[in-house]
Protein backbone atom coordinates (compact mmCIF):
# COMPACT_ATOMS: atom_id res chain seq x y z
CA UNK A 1 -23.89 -37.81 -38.24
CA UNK A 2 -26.49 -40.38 -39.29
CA UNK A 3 -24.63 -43.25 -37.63
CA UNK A 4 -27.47 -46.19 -38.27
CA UNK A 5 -26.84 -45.20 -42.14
CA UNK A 6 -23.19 -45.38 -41.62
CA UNK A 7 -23.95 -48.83 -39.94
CA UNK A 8 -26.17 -50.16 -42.83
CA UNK A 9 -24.10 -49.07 -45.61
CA UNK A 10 -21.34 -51.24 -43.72
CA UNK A 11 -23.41 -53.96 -44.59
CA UNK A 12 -24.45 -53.22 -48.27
CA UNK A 13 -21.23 -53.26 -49.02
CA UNK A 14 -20.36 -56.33 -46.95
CA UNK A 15 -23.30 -58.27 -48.75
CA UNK A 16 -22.37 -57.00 -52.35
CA UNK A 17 -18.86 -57.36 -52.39
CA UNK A 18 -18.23 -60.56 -50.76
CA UNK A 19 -14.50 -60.40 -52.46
CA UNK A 20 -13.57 -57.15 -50.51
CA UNK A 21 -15.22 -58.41 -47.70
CA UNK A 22 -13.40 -61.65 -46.65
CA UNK A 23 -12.38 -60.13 -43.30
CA UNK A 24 -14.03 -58.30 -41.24
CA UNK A 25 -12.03 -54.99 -42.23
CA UNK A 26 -15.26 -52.75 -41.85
CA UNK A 27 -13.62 -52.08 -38.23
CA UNK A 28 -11.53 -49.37 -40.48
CA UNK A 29 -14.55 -47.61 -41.53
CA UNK A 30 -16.03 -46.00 -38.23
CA UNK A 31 -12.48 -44.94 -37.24
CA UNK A 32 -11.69 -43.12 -40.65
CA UNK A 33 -14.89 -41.61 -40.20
CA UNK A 34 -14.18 -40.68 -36.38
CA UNK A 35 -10.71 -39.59 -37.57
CA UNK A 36 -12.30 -37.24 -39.99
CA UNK A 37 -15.19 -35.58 -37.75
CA UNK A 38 -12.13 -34.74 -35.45
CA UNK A 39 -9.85 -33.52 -37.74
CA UNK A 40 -12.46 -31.58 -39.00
CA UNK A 41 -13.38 -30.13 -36.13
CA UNK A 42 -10.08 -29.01 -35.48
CA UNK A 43 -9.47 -27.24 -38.39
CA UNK A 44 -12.70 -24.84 -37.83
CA UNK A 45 -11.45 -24.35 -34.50
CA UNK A 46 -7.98 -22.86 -35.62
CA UNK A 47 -8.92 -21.60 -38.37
CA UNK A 48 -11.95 -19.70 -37.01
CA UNK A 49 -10.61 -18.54 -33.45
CA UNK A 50 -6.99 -18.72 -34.28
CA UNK A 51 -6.52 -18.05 -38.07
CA UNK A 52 -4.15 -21.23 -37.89
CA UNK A 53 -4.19 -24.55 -39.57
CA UNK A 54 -3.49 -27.85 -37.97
CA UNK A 55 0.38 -28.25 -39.34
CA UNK A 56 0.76 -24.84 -38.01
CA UNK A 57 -0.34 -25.66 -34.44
CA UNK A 58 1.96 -29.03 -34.85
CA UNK A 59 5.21 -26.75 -36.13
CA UNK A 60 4.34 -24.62 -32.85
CA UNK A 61 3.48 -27.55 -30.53
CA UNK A 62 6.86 -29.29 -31.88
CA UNK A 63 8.85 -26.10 -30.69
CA UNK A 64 7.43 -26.25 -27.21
CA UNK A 65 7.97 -30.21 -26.89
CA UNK A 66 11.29 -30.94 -28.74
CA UNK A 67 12.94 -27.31 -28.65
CA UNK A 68 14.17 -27.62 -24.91
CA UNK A 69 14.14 -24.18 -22.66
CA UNK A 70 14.19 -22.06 -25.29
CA UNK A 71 11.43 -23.80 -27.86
CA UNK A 72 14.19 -23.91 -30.84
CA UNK A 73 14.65 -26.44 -33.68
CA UNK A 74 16.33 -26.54 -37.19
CA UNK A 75 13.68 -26.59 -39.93
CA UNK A 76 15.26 -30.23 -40.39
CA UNK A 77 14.37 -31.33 -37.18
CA UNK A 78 11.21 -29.91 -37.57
CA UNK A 79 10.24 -31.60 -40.68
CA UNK A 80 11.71 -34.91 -39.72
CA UNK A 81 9.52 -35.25 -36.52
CA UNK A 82 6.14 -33.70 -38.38
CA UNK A 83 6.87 -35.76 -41.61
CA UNK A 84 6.83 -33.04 -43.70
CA UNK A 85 8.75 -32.59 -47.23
CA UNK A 86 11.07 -29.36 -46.29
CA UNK A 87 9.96 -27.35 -49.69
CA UNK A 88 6.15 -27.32 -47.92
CA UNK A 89 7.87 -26.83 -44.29
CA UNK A 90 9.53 -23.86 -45.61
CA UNK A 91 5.76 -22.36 -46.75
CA UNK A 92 4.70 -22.61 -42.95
CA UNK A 93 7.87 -21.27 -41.33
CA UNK A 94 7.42 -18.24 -43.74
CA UNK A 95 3.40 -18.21 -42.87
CA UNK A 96 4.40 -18.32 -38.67
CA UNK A 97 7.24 -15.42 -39.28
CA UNK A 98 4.55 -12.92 -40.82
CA UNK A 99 2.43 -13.96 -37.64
CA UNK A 100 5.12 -13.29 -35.62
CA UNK A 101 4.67 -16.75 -34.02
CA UNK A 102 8.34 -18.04 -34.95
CA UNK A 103 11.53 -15.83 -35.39
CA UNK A 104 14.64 -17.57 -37.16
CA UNK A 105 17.82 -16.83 -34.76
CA UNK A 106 21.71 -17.89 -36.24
CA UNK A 107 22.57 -21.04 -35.65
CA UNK A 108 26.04 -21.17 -33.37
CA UNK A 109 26.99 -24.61 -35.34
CA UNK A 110 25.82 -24.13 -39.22
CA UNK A 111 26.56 -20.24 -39.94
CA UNK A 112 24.32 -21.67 -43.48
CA UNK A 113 20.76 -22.41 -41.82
CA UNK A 114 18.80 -20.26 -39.36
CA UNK A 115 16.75 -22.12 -36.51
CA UNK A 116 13.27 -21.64 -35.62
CA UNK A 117 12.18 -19.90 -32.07
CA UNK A 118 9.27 -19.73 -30.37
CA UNK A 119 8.08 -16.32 -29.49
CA UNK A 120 6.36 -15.60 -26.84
CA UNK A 121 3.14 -14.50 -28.65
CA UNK A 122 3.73 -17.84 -30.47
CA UNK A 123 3.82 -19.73 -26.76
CA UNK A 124 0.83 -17.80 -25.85
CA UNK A 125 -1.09 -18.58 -29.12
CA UNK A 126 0.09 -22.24 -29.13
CA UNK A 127 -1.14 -22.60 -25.18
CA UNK A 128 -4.36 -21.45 -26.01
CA UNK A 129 -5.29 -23.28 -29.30
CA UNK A 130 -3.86 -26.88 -27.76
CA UNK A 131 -6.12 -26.36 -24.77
CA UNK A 132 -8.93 -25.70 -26.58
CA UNK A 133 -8.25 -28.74 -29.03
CA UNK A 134 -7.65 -31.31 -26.36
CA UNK A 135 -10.87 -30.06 -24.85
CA UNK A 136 -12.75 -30.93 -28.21
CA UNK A 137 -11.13 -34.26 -28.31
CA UNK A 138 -12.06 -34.86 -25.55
CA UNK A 139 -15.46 -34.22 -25.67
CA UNK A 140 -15.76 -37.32 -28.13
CA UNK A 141 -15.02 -39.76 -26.22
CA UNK A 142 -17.40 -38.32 -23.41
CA UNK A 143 -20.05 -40.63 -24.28
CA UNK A 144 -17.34 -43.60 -22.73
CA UNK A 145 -17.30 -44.85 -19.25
CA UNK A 146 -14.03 -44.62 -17.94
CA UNK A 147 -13.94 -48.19 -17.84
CA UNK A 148 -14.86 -48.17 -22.10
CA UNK A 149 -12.16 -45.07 -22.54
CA UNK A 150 -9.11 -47.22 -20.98
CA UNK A 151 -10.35 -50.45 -22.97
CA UNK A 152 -10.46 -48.40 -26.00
CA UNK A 153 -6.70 -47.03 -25.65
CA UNK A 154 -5.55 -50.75 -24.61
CA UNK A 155 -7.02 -51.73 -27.92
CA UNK A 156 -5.90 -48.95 -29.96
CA UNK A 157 -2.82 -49.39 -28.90
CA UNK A 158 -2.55 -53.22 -29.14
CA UNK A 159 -3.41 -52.59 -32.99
CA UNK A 160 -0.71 -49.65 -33.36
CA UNK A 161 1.77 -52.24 -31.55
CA UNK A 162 0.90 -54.99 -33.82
CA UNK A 163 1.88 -53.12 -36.83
């Protein structure tokens, strides 16, 4: 990424739209296009080594972190905590069944609705891709001092807290 390009074309568009500009809200720029490169970079990762996509590896990661012992949630928790409509969370349970990452088990309380289980090729899978996609992160932010990384994440987070 050409970042002095990025940098200049900050301030075109500073100069020649003084009305946008009355703040200095260019701060959003370099972290929408940080956001991006990352994203982006995760998605070739699991969809080239792991024939996943992203909401796929956050259905899975959700099982492990929210579904106690045995990984399991209803499809309604699982959509409330990803943010997720449950017509398109339906599409990715169906996807991670033919996978045989999920399995839908009866639920005890609601003979209506099935819940979602982690398999164990699922855990394995899910293990695998989140290592390898923390390790990418990661490797962004190796350019920081460790000093720079935990001033970064007290800012970050000062901004998240502020709104």
């Amino acid at each position: 990424m050409d970042v002095e390009k990025l940098k200049e074309g900050i301030i075109f568009h500073k100069k020649n739209s003084p009305k946008t500009y009355k703040k200095d809200i260019d701060l959003g720029v370099p972290i929408f296009v940080l956001h991006k490169n990352i994203i982006n970079g995760i998605d070739r990762i699991l969809n080239k080594k792991y024939e996943m996509t992203n909401i796929e590896l956050d259905v899975l990661s959700s099982l492990v972190l929210g579904g106690g012992d045995e990984c399991i949630l209803s499809p309604t928790q699982l959509y409330d905590r990803l943010v997720f409509s449950s017509g398109g969370m339906t599409k990715v349970l169906k996807k991670l069944e033919l996978k045989e990452f999920i399995t839908r088990v009866e639920n005890s309380e609601d003979k209506r609705s099935k819940l979602v289980k982690l398999t164990s090729k699922g855990r394995e899978i899910c293990d695998k891709a989140l290592k390898e996609v923390v390790t990418y992160e990661c490797q962004y932010f190796e350019c920081l001092e460790k000093g720079e990384k935990e001033n970064l994440k007290s800012i970050l987070f000062k901004v998240l807290e502020n709104n």
